[in-house]
N, C-alpha and C. Protein backbone atom coordinates (compact mmCIF):
# COMPACT_ATOMS: atom_id res chain seq x y z
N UNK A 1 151.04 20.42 20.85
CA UNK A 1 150.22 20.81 19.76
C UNK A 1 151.10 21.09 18.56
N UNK A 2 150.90 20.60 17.39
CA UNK A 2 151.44 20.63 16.46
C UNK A 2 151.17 22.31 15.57
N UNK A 3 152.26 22.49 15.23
CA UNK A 3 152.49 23.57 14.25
C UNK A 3 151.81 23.44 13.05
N UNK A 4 150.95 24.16 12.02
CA UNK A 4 150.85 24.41 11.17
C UNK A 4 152.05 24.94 10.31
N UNK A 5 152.33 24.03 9.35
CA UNK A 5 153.84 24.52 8.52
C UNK A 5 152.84 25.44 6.79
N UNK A 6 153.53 26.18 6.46
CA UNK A 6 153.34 26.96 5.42
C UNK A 6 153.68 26.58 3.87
N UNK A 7 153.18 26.53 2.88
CA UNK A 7 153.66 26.39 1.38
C UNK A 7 153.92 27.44 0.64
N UNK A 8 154.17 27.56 -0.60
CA UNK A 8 153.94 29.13 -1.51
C UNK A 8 153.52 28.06 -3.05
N UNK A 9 153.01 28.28 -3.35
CA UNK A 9 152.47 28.09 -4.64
C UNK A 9 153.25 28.92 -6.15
N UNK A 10 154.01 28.70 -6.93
CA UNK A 10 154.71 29.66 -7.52
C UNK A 10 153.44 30.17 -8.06
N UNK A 11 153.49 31.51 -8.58
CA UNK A 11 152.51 31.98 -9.37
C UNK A 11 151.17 32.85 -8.44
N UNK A 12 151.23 32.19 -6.97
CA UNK A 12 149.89 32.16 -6.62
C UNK A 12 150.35 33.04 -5.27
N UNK A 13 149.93 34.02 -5.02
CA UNK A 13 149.91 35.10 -3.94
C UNK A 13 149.21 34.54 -2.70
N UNK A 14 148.16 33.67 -2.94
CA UNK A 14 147.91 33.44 -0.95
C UNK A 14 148.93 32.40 -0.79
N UNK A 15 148.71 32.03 0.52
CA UNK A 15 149.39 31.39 1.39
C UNK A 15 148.76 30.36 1.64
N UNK A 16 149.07 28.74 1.31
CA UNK A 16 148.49 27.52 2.23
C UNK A 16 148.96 27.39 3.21
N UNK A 17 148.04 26.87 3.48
CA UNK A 17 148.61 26.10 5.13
C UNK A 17 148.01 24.54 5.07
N UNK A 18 148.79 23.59 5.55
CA UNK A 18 148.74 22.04 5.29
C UNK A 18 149.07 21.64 6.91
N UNK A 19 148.04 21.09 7.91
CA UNK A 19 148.72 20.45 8.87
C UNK A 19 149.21 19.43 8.98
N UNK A 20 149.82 18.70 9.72
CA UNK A 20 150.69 17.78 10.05
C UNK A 20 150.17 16.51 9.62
N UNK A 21 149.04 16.07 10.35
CA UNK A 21 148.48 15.08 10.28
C UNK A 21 147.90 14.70 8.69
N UNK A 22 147.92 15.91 7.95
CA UNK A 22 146.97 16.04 6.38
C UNK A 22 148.54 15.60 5.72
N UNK A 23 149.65 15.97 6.20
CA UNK A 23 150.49 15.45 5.74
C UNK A 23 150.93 13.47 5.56
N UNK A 24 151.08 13.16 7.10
CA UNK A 24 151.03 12.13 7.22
C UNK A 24 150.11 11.32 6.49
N UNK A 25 149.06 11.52 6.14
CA UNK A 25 147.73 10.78 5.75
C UNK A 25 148.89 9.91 4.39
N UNK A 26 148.33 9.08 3.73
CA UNK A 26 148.70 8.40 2.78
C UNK A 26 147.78 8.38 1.75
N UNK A 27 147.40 8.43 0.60
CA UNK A 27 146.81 8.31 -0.39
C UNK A 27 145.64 7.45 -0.34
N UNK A 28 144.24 7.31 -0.40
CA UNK A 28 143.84 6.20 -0.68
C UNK A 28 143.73 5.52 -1.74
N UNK A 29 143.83 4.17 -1.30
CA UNK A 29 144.68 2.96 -2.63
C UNK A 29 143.08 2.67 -3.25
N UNK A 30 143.40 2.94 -4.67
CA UNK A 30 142.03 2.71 -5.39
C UNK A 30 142.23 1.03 -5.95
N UNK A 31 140.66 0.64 -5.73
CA UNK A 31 140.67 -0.75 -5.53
C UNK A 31 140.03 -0.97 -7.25
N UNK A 32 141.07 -1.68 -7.78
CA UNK A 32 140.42 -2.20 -9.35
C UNK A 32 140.71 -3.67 -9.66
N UNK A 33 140.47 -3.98 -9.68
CA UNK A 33 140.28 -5.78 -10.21
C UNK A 33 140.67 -6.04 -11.12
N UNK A 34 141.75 -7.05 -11.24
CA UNK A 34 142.25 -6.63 -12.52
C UNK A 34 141.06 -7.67 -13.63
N UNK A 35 141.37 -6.89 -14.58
CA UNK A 35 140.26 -7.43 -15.90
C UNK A 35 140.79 -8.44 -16.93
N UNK A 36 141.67 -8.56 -17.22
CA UNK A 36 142.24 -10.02 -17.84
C UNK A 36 141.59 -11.35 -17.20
N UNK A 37 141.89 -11.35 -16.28
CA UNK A 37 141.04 -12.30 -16.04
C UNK A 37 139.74 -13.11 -16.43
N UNK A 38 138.86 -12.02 -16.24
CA UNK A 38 137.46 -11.88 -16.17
C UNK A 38 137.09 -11.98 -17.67
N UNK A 39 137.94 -11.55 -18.29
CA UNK A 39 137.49 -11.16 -20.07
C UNK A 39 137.70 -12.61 -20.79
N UNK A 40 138.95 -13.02 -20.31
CA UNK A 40 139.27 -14.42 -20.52
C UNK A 40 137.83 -15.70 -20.01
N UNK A 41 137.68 -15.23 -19.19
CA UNK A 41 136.51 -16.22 -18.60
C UNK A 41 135.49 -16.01 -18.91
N UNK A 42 135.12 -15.08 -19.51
CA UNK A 42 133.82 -14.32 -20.47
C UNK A 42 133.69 -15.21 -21.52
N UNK A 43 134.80 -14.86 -22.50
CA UNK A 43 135.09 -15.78 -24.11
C UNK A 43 134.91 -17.21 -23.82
N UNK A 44 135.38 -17.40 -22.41
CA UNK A 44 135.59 -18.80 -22.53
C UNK A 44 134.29 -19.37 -22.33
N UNK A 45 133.44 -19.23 -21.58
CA UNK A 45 132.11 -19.47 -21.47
C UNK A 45 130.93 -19.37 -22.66
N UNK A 46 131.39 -17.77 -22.98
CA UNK A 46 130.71 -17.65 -24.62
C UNK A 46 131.04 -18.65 -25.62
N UNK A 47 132.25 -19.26 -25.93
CA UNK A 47 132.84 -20.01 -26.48
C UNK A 47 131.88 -21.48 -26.33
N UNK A 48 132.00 -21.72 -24.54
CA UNK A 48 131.07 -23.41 -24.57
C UNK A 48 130.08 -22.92 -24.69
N UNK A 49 128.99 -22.14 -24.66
CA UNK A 49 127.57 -22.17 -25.19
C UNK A 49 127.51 -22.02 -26.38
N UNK A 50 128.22 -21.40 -27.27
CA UNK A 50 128.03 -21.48 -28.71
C UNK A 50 128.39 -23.01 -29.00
N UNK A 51 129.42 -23.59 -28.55
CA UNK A 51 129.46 -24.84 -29.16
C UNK A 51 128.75 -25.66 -28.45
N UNK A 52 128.07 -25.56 -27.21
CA UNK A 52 127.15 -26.66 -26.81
C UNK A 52 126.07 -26.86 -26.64
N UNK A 53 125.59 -25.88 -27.37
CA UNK A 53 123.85 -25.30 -27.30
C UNK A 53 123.44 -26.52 -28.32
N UNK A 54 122.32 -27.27 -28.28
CA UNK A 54 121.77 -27.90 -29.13
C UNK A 54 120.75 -27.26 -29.36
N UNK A 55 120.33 -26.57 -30.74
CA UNK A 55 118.63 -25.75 -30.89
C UNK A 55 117.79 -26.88 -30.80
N UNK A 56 116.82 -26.78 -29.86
CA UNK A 56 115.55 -27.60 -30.27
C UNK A 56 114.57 -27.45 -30.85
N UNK A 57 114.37 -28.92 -31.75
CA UNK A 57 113.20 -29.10 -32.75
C UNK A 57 111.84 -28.65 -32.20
N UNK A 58 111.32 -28.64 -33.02
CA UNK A 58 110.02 -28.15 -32.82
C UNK A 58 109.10 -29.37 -32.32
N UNK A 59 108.61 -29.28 -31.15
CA UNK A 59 107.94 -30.78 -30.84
C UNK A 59 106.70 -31.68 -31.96
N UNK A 60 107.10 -32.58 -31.46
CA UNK A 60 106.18 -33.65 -32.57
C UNK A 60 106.46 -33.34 -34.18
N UNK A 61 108.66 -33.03 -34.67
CA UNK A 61 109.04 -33.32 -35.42
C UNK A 61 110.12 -34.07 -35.57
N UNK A 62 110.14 -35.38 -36.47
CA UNK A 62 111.19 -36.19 -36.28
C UNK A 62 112.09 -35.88 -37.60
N UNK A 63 113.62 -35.82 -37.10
CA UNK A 63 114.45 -35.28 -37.90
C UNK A 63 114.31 -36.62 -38.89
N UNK A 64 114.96 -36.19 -40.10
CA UNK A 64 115.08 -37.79 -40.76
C UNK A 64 115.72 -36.85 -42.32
N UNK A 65 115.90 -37.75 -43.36
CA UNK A 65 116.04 -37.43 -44.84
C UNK A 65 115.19 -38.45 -45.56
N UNK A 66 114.96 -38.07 -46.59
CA UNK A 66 114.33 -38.81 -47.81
C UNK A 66 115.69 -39.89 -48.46
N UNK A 67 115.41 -40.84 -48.99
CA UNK A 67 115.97 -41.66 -49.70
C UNK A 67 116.69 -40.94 -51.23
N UNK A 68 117.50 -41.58 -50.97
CA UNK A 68 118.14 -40.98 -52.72
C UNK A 68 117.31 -41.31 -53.58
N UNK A 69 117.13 -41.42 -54.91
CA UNK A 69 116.52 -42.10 -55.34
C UNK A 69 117.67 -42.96 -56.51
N UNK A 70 117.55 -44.67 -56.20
CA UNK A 70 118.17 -45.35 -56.73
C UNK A 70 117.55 -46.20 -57.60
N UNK A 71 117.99 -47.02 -58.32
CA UNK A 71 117.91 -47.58 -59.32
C UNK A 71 117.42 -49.35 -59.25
N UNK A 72 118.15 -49.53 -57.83
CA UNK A 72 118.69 -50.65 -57.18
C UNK A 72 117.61 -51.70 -57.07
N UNK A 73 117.14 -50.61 -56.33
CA UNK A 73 115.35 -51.08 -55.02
C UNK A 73 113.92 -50.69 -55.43
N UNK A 74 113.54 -50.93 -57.13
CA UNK A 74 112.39 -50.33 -57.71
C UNK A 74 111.03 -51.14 -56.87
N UNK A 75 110.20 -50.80 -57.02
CA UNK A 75 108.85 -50.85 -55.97
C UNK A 75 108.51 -52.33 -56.91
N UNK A 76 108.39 -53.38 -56.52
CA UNK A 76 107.92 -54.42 -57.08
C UNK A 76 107.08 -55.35 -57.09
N UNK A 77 105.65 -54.71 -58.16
CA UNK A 77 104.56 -55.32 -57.54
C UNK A 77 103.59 -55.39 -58.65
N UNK A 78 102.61 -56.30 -58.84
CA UNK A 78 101.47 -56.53 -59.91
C UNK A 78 100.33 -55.11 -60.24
N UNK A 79 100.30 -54.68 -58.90
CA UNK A 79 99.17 -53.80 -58.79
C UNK A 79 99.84 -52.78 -59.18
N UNK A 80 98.81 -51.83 -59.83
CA UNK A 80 99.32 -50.17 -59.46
C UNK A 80 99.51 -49.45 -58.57
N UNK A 81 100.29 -48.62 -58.29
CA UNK A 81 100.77 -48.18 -57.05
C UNK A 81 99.63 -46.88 -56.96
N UNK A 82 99.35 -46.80 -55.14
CA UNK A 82 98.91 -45.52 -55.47
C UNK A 82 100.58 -44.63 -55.16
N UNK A 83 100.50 -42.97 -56.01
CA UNK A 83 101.08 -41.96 -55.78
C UNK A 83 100.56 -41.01 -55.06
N UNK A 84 101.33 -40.13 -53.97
CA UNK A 84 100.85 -39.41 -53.38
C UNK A 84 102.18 -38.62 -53.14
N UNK A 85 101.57 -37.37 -54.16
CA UNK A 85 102.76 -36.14 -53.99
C UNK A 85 102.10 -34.94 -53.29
N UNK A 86 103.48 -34.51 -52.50
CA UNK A 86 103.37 -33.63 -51.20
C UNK A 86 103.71 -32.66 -52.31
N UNK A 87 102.91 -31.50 -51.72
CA UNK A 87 103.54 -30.02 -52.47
C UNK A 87 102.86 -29.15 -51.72
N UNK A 88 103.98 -27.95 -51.60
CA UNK A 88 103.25 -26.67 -50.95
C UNK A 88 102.26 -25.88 -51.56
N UNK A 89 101.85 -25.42 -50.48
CA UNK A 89 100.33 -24.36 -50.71
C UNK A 89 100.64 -23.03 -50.58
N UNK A 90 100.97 -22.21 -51.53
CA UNK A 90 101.44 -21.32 -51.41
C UNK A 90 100.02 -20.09 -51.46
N UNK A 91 100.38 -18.85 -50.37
CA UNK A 91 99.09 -18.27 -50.44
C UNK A 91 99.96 -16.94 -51.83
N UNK A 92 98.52 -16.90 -52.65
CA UNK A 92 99.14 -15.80 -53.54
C UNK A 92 99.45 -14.47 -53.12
N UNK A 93 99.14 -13.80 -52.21
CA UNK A 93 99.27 -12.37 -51.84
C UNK A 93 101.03 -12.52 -51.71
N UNK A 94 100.79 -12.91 -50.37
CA UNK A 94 102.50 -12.91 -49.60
C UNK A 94 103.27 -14.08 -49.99
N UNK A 95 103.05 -14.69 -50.95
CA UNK A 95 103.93 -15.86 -51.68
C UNK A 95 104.72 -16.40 -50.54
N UNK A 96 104.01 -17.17 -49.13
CA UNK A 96 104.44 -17.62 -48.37
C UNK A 96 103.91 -18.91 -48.90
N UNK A 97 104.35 -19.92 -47.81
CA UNK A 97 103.98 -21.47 -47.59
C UNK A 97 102.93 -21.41 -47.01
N UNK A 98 101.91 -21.56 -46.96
CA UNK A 98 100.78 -21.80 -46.18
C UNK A 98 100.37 -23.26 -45.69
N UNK A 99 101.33 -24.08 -45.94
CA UNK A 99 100.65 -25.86 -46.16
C UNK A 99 101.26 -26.59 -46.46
N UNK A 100 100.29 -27.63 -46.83
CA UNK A 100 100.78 -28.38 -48.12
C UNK A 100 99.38 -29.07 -48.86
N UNK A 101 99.42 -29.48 -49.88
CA UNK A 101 98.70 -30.29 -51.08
C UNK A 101 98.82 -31.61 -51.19
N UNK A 102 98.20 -32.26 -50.88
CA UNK A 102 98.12 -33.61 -51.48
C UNK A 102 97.65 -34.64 -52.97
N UNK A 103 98.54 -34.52 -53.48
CA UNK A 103 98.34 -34.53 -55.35
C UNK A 103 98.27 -35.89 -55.36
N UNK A 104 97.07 -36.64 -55.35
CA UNK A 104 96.95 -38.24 -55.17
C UNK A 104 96.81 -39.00 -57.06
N UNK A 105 97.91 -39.58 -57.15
CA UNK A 105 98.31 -39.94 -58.95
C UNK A 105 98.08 -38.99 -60.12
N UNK A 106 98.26 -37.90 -59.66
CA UNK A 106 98.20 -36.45 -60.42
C UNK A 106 96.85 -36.56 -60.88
N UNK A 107 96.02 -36.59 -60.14
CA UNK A 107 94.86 -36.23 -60.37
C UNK A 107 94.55 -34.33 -60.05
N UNK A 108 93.75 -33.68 -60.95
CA UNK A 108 93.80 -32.16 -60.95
C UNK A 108 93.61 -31.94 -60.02
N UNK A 109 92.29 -32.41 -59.16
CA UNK A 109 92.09 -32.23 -57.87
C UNK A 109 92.71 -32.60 -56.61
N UNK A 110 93.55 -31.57 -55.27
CA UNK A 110 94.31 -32.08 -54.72
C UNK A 110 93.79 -31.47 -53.43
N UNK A 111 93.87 -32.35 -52.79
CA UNK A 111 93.60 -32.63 -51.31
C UNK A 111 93.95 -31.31 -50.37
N UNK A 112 93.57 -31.37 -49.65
CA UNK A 112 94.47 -30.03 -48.43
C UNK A 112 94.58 -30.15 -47.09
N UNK A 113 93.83 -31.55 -46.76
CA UNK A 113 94.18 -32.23 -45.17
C UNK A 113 94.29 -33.18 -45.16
N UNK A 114 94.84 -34.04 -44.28
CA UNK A 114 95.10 -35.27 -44.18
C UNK A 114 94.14 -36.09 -44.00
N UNK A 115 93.01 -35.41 -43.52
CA UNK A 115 91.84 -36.35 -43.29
C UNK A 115 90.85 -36.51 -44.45
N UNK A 116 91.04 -35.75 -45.16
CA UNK A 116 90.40 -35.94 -46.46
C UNK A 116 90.88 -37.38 -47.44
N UNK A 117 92.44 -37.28 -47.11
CA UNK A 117 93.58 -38.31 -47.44
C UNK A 117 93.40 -39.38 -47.16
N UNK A 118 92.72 -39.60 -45.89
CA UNK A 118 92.63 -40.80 -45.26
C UNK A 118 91.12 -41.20 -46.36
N UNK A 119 90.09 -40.62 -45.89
CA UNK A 119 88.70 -40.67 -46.56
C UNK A 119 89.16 -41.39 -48.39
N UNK A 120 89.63 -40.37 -48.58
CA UNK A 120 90.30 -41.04 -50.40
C UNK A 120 90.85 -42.32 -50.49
N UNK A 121 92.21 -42.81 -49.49
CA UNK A 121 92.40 -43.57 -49.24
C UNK A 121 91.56 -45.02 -48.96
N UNK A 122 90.93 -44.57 -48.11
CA UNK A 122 89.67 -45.70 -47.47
C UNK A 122 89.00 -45.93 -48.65
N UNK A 123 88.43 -45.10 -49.42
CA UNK A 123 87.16 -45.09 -50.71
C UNK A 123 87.89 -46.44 -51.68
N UNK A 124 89.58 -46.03 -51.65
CA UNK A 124 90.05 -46.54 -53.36
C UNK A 124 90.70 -48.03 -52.36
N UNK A 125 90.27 -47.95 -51.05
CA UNK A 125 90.45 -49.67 -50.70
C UNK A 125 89.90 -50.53 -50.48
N UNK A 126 88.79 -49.89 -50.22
CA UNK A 126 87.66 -50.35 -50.12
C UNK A 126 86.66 -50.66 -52.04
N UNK A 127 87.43 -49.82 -53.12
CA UNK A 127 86.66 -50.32 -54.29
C UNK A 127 87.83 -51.85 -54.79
N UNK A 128 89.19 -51.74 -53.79
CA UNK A 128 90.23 -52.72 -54.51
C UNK A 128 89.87 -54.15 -53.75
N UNK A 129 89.41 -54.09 -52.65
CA UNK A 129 88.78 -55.31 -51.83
C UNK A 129 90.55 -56.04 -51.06
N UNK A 130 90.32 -57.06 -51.31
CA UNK A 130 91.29 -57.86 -50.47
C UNK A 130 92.55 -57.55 -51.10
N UNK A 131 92.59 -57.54 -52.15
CA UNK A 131 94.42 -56.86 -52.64
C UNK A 131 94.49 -55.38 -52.33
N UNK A 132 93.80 -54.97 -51.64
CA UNK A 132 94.47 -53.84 -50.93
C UNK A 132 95.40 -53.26 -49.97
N UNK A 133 95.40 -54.28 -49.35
CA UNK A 133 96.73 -54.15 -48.62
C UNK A 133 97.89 -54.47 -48.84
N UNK A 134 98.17 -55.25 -50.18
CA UNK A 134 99.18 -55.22 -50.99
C UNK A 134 99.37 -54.21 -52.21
N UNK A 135 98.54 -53.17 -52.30
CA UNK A 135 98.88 -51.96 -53.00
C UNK A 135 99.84 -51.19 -52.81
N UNK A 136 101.08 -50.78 -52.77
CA UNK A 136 102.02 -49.52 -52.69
C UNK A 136 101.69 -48.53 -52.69
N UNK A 137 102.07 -47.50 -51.49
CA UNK A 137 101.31 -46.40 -51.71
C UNK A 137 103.15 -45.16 -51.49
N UNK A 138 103.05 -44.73 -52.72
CA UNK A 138 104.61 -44.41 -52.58
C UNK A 138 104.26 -42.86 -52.33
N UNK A 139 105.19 -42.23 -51.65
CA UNK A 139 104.86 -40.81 -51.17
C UNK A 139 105.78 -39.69 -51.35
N UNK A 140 105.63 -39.14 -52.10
CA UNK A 140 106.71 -38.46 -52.92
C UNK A 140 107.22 -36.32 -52.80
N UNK A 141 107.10 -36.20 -51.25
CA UNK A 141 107.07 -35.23 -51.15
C UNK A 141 108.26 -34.47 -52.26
N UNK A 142 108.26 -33.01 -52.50
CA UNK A 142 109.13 -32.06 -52.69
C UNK A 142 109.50 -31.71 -51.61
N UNK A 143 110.51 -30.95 -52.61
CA UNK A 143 112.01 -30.71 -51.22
C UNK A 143 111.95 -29.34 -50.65
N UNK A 144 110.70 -28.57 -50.48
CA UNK A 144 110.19 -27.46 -49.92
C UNK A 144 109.13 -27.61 -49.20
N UNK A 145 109.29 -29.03 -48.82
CA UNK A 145 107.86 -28.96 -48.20
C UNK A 145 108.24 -29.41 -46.85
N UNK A 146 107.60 -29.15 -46.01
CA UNK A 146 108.42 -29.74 -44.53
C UNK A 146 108.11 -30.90 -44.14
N UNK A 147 109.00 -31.46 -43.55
CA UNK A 147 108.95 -33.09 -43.36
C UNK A 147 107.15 -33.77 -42.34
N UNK A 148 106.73 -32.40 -41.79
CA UNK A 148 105.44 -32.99 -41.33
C UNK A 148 104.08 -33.20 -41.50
N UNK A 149 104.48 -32.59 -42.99
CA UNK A 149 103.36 -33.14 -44.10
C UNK A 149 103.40 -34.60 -44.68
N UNK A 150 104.66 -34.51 -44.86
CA UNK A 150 104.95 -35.97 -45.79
C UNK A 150 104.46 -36.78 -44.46
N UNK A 151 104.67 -36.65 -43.25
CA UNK A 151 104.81 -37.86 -42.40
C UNK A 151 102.97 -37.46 -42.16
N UNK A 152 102.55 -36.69 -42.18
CA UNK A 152 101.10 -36.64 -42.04
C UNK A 152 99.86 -37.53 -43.27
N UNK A 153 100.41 -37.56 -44.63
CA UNK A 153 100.62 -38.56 -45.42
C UNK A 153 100.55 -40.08 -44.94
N UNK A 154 101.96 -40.17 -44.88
CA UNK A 154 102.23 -41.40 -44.19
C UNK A 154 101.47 -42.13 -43.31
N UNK A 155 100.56 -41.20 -42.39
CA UNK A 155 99.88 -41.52 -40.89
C UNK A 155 98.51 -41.91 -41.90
N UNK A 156 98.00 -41.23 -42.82
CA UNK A 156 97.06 -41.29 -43.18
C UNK A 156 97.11 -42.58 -44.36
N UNK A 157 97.75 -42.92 -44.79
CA UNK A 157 97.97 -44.25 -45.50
C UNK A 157 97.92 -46.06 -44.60
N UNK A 158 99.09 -45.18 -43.18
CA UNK A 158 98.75 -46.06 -42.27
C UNK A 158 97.20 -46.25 -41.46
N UNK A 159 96.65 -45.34 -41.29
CA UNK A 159 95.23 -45.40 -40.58
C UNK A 159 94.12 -46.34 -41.57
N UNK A 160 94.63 -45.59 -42.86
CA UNK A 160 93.64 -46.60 -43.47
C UNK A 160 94.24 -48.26 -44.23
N UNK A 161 95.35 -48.43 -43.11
CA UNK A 161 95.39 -50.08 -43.18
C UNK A 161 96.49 -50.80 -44.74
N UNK A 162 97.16 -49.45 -44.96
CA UNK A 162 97.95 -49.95 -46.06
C UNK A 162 99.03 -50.51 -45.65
N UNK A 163 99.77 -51.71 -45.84
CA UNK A 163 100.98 -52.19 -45.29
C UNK A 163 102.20 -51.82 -46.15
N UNK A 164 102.38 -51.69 -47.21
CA UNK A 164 103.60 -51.41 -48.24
C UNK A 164 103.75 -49.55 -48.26
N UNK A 165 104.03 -49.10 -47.57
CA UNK A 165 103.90 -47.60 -47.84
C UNK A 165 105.55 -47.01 -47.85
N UNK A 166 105.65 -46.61 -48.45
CA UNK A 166 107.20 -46.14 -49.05
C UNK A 166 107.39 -44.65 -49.51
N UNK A 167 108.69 -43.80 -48.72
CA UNK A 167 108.64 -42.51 -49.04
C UNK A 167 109.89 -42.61 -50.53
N UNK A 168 110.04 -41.65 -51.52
CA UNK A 168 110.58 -41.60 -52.32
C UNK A 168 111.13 -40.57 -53.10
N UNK A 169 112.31 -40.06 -53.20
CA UNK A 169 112.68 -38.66 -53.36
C UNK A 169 112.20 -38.04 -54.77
N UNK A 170 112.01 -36.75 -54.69
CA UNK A 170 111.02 -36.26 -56.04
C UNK A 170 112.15 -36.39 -57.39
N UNK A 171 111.57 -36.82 -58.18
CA UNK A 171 112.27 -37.14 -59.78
C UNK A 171 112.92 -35.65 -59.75
């Protein structure tokens, strides 16, 4: 049987006592991982998703740009063209976008759906008869307006059977 051996503590009037075996014991080894690692492999991952994330479009929008407008390639034709300028609808309270306008040869009165567009369309091809489908119908959105108006335009020029239809960047 093992002895209990004795300490003194400077300062401190009782007496420990430490047995043998509490001696022998060894420390337990605290377990930490080292972190370099891990931090490195963090960034590095953060790193490929920032650069490989593609945001996606909003469905049923096709990316594209408007044409410069050049000098080169003027619209060339006997008839008058129709014009059809895109412009936003702004609501007055919260001076947001609400839309868009359809300003058909700057006439005061302007459209506000596409199906109305089409209807206008149909009316002024139906008064032009057979040279109507050689009319130009040039489409001239602004550059605040989002690209799925102008192409809603477009759809509506095509429905009602125009073949020359051309987008064109605003003067």
């Amino acid at each position: 049987m093992a002895r209990d051996t004795k300490y003194h503590i400077e300062g401190d009037e009782t007496t420990h006592f430490v047995s043998q075996r509490k001696k022998r014991e060894r420390p337990k080894a605290k377990m930490q991982p080292p972190l370099t690692p891990m931090i490195d492999v963090t960034f590095q991952l953060l790193l490929f998703f920032l650069l490989a994330f593609n945001f996606r479009l909003a469905e049923g929008q096709i990316p594209g740009t408007l044409p410069t407008k050049s000098e080169d390639d003027p619209v060339v034709t006997d008839l008058l063209p129709i014009t059809i300028n895109v412009i936003p609808a702004m609501d007055a309270k919260t001076q947001r976008m609400t839309g868009c306008l359809y300003d058909v040869d700057k006439v005061s009165v302007s459209i506000k759906t596409p199906r109305k567009l089409y209807e206008l369309l149909e009316g002024r091809k139906l008064a032009l008869g057979e040279a109507a489908t050689k009319v130009p119908v040039i489409i001239k959105p602004r550059d605040d307006v989002a690209w799925r108006h102008a192409l809603e335009a477009f759809n509506a020029a095509v429905l009602a059977k125009y073949k020359n239809v051309v987008f064109v960047a605003e003067d």
